[in-house]
Protein backbone atom coordinates (compact mmCIF):
# COMPACT_ATOMS: atom_id res chain seq x y z
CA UNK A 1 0.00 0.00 0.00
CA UNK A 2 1.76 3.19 -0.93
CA UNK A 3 1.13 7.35 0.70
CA UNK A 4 -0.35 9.48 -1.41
CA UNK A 5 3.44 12.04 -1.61
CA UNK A 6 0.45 14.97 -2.26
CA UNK A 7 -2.49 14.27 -0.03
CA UNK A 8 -3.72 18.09 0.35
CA UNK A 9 -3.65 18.79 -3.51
CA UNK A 10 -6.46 20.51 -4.67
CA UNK A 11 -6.84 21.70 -0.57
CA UNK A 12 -7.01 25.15 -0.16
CA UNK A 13 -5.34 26.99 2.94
CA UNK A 14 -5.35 30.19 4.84
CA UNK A 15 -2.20 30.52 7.47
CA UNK A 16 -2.38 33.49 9.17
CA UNK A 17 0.63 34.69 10.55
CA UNK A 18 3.19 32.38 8.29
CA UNK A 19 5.68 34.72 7.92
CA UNK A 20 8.17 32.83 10.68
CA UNK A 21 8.81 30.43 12.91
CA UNK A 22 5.69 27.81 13.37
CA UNK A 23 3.00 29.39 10.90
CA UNK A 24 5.76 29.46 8.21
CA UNK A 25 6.93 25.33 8.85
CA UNK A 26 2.87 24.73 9.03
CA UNK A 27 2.76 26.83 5.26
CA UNK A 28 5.85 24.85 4.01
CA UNK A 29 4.65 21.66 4.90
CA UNK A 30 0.78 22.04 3.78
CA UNK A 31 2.52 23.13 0.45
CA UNK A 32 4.77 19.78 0.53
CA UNK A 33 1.36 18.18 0.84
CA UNK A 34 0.00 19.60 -2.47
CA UNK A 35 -1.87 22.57 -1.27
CA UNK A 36 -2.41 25.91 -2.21
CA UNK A 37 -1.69 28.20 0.32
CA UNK A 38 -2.42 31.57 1.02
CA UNK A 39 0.72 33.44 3.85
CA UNK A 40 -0.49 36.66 5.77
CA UNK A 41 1.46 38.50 7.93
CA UNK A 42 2.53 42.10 8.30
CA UNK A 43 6.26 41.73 7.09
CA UNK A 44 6.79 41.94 3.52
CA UNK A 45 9.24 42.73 0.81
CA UNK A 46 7.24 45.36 -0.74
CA UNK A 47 6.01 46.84 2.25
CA UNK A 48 9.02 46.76 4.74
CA UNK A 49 9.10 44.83 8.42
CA UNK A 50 6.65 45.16 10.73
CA UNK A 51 7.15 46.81 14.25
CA UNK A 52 8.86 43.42 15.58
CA UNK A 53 11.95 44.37 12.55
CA UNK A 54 12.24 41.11 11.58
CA UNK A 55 13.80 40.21 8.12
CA UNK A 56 11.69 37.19 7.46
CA UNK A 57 8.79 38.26 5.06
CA UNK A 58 5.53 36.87 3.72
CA UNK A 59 7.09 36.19 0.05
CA UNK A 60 9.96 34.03 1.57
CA UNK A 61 7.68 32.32 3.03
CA UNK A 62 5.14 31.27 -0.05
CA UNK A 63 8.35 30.89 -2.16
CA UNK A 64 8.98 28.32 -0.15
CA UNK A 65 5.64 27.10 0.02
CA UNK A 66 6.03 26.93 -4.04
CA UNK A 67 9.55 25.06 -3.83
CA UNK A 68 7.89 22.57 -1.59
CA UNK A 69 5.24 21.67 -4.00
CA UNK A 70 2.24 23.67 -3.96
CA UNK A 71 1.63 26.87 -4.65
CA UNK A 72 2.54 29.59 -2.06
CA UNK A 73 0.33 33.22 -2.43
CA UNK A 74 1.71 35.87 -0.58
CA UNK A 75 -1.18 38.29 0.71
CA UNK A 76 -0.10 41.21 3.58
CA UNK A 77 -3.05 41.41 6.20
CA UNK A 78 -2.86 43.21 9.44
CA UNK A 79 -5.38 40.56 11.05
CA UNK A 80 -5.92 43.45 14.55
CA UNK A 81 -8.06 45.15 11.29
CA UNK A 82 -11.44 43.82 10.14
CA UNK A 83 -11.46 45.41 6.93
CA UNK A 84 -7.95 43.95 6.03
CA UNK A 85 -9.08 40.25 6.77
CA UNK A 86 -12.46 40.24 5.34
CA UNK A 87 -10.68 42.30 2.06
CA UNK A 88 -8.74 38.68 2.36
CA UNK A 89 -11.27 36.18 2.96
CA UNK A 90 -12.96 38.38 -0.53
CA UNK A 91 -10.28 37.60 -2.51
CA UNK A 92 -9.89 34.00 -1.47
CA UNK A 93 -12.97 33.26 -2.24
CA UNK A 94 -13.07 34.84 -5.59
CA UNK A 95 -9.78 33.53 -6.69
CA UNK A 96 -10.64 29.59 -5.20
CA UNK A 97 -14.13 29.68 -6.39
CA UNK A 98 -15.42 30.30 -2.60
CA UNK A 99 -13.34 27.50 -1.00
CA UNK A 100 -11.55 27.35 2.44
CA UNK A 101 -10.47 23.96 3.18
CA UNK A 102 -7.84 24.42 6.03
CA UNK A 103 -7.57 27.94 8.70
CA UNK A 104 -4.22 28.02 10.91
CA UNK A 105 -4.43 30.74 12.96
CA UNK A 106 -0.53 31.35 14.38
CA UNK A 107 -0.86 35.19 14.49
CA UNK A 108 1.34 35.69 17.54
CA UNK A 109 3.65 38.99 18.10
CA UNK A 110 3.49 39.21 21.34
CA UNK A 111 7.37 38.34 22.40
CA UNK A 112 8.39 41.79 22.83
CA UNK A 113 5.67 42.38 25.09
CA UNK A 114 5.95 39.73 27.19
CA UNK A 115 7.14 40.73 30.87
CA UNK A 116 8.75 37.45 32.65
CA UNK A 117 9.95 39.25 35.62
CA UNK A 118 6.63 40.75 37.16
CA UNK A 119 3.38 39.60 38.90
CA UNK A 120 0.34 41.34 36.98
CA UNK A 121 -0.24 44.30 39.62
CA UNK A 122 3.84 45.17 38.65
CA UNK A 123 3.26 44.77 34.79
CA UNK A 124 2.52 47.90 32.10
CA UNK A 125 -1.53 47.24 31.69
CA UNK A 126 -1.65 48.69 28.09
CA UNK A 127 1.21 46.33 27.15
CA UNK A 128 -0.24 43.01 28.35
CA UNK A 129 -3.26 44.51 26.60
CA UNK A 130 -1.81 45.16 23.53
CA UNK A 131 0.38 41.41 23.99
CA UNK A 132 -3.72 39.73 24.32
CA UNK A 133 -5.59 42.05 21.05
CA UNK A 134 -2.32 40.28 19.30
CA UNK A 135 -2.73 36.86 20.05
CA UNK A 136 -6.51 36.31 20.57
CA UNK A 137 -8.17 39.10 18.99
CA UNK A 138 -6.42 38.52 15.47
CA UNK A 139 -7.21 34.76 15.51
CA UNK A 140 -11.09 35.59 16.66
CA UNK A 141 -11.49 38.30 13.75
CA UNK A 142 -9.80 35.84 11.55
CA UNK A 143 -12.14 33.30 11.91
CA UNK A 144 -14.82 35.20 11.52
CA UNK A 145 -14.82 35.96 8.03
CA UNK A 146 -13.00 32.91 7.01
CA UNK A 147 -15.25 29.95 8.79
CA UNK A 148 -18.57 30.88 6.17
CA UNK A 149 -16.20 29.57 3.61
CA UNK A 150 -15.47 26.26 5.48
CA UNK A 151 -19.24 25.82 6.92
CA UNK A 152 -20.29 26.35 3.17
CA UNK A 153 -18.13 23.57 1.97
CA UNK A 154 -19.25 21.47 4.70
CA UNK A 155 -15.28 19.85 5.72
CA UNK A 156 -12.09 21.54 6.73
CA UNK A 157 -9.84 21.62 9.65
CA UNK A 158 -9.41 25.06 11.86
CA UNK A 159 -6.06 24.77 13.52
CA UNK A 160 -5.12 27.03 16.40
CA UNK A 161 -1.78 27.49 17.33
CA UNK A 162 -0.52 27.48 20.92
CA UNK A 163 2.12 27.08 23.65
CA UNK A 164 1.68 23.80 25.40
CA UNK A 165 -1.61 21.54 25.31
CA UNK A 166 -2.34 21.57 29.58
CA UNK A 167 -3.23 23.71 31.95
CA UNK A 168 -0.20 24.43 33.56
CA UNK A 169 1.38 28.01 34.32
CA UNK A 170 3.48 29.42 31.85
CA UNK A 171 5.34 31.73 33.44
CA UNK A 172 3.77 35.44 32.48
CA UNK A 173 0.28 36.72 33.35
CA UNK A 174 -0.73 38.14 29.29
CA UNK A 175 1.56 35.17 27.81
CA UNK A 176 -0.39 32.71 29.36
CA UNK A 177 -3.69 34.05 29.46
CA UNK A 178 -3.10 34.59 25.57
CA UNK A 179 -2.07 31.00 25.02
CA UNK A 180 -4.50 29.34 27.21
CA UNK A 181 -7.32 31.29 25.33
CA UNK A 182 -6.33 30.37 22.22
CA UNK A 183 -6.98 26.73 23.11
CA UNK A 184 -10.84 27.55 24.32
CA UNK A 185 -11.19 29.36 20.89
CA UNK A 186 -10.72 25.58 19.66
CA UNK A 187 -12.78 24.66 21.70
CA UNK A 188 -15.45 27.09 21.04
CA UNK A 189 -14.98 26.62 17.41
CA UNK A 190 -15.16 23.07 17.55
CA UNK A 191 -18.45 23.33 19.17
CA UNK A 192 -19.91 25.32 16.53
CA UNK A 193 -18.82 23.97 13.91
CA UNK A 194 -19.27 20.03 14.46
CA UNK A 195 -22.85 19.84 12.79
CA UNK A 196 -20.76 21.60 9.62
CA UNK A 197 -18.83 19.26 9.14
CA UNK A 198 -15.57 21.57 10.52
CA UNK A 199 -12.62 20.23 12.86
CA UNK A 200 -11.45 22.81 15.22
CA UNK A 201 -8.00 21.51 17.09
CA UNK A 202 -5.32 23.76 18.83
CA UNK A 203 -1.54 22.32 18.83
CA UNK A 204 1.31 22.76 20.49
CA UNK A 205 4.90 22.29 19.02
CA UNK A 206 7.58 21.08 21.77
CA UNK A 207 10.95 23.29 22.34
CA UNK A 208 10.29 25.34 18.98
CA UNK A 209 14.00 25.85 17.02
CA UNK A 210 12.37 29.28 15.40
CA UNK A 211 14.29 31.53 13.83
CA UNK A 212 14.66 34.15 16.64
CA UNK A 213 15.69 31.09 18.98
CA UNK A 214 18.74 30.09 16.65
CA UNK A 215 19.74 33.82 17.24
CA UNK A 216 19.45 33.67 20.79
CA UNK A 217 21.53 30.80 20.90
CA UNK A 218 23.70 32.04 17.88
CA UNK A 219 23.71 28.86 16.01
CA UNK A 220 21.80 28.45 12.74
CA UNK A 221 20.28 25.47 11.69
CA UNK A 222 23.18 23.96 10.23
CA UNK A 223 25.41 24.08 13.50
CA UNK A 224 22.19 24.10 15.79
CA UNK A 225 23.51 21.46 18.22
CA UNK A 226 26.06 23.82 19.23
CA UNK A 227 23.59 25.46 21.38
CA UNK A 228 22.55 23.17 23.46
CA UNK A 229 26.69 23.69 25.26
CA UNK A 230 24.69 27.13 26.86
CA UNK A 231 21.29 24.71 26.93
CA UNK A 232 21.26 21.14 27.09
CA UNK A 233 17.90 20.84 26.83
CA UNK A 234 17.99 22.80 23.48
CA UNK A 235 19.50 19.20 22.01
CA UNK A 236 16.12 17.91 22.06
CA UNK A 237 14.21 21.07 20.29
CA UNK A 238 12.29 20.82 17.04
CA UNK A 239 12.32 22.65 13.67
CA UNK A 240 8.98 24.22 12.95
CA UNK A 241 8.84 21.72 9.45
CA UNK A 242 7.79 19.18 12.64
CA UNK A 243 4.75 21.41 13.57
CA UNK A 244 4.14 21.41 9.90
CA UNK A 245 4.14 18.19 9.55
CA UNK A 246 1.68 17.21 12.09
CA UNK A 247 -0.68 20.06 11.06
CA UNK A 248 -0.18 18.57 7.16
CA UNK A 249 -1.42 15.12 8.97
CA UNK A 250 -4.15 16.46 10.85
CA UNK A 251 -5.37 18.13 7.95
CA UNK A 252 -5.33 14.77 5.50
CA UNK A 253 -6.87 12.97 8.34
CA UNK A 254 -10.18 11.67 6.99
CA UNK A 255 -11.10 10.94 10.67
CA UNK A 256 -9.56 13.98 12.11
CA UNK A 257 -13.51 15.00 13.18
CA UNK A 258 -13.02 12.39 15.99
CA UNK A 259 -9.96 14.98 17.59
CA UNK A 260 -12.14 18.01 17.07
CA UNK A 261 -12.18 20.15 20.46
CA UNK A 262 -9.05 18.93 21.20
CA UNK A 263 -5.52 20.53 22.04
CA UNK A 264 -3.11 18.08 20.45
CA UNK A 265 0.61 18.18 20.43
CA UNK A 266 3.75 17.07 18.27
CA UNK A 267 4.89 14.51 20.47
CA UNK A 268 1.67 12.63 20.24
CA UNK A 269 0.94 12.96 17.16
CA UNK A 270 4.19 11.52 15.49
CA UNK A 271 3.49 8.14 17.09
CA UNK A 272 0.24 8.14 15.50
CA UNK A 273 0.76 9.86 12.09
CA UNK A 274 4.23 8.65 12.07
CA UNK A 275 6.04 12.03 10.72
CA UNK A 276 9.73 12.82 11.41
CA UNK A 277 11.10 16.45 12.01
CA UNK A 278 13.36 17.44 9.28
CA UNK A 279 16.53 15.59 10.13
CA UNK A 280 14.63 12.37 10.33
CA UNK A 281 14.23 11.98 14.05
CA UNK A 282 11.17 11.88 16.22
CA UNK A 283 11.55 14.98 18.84
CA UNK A 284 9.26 14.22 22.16
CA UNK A 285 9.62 17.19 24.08
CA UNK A 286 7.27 15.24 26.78
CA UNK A 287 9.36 12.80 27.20
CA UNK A 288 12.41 14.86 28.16
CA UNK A 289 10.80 16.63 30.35
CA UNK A 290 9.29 14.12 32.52
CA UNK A 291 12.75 11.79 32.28
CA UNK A 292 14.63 15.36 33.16
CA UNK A 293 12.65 18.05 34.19
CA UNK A 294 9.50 16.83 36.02
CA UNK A 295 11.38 16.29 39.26
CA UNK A 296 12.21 19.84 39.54
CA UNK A 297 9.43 21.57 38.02
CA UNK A 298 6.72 18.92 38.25
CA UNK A 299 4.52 17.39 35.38
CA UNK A 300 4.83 19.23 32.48
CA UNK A 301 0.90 19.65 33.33
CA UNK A 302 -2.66 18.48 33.53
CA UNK A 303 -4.30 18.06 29.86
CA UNK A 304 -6.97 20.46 28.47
């Protein structure tokens, strides 16, 4: 019995926020997977960087989505603006003949704003504001233009993208308020949209190589390993192709109705889907935490 190498082709995607890190392995590897595949974000060659003065931009991005094997359509949304995502949703529907068969919502932005050093009564209140309108609003105006698409068609997959699939702390007040929302608006999604036909899921990667964390570490992805000398526990990070990868699955799924509602995570789905990060190994960030973390910091948490 052979894998269909293209399972997604003829699929048609929305990632919002795809310019780096996990939205842009999700794009790559949806593309790998045959689809077409539409990459928002606010960074763009023709435009310039966006207040975060980043160089990665939308158009790298659906290049690479194109390389991979689809077909990668650069489109610059500000998704904090109404107008700006339902101008999108418009155009996706009048250039796909009205069909939305896949939503990831990784719209993030909120790492400058994140304060790890103070309780919430010592933090900047327009800031953690600001840090929560970037990482829930934008997913929650996204959605609403773009799920009539997917309820029309009567299938799809809604993906939301978070940090960490349980309910325990994460550190900040905003940062994980913000992530911990985001998996209830899979939730609530999921609950709306069951008797469409729609999966909503939200998914966690484990220790995320982005691109900003190869700069931390100053490593790039061909000498990564270096960093885990000022890290060991960096040895057992992921590339965000192994996000992509399990999104790509989810998305193929025939059955993935039966996880709707659910916050899912890389290292359980490998096992199941059988996907390997981009080296060829199977990273299980739950695994090394409970063999060398738990003991200090406790269970890496109760799941959602």
């Amino acid at each position: 019995m052979t894998t269909d190498p293209r399972p997604l082709a003829g699929k048609v995607a929305l990632v919002a926020g795809g310019t780096r890190g996990g939205g842009r392995g999700i794009a790559v590897e949806l593309g790998a997977a045959g689809a077409t595949v539409y990459v928002t974000g606010r960074s763009s060659t023709a435009a310039g960087r966006s207040d975060l003065d980043r160089p990665e931009t939308i158009e790298e991005t659906a290049a690479r989505v194109t390389a991979a094997g689809g077909l990668g359509i650069p489109a610059r949304t500000d998704h904090s603006r109404p107008g700006e995502v339902r101008a999108l949703v418009d155009r996706i529907a009048a250039e796909q003949d009205g069909r939305l068969d896949i939503l990831v919502n990784s719209v993030w932005g909120g790492d400058p704003l994140t304060d790890w050093d103070n309780p919430l009564w010592e933090q900047d209140l327009e800031t953690g504001l600001r840090l929560m309108r970037r990482a829930v609003e934008t997913h929650v105006i996204t959605s609403r233009f773009a799920l009539p698409l997917m309820v029309a068609c009567g299938s799809g997959l809604v993906v939301e993208v978070t940090d960490g699939n349980t309910a325990r702390y994460r550190g900040s007040f905003f940062y994980d308020l913000a992530k911990s929302a985001v998996i209830r608006l899979a939730v609530a999604q999921a609950a709306e949209l069951r008797p469409h036909g729609v999966a909503a899921v939200a998914i966690t990667p484990g220790f995320l190589r982005s691109e900003a964390l190869l700069e931390h570490f100053g490593v790039t992805e061909a000498n990564w390993r270096d960093g885990a000398a000022r890290d060991p526990h960096f040895a057992h990070s992921e590339t965000p192709a192994y996000l992509g990868r399990a999104v790509a699955a989810l998305a193929a799924d025939p059955h993935v109705m039966a996880k709707t509602g659910r916050a899912l995570a890389t290292w359980g789905l490998y096992e199941e889907y059988g996907f390997t990060d981009a080296d060829g190994t199977q990273p299980d960030f739950a695994a090394h935490w409970a063999e060398n973390l738990e003991e200090q910091f406790g269970p890496l948490g109760v799941p959602l």
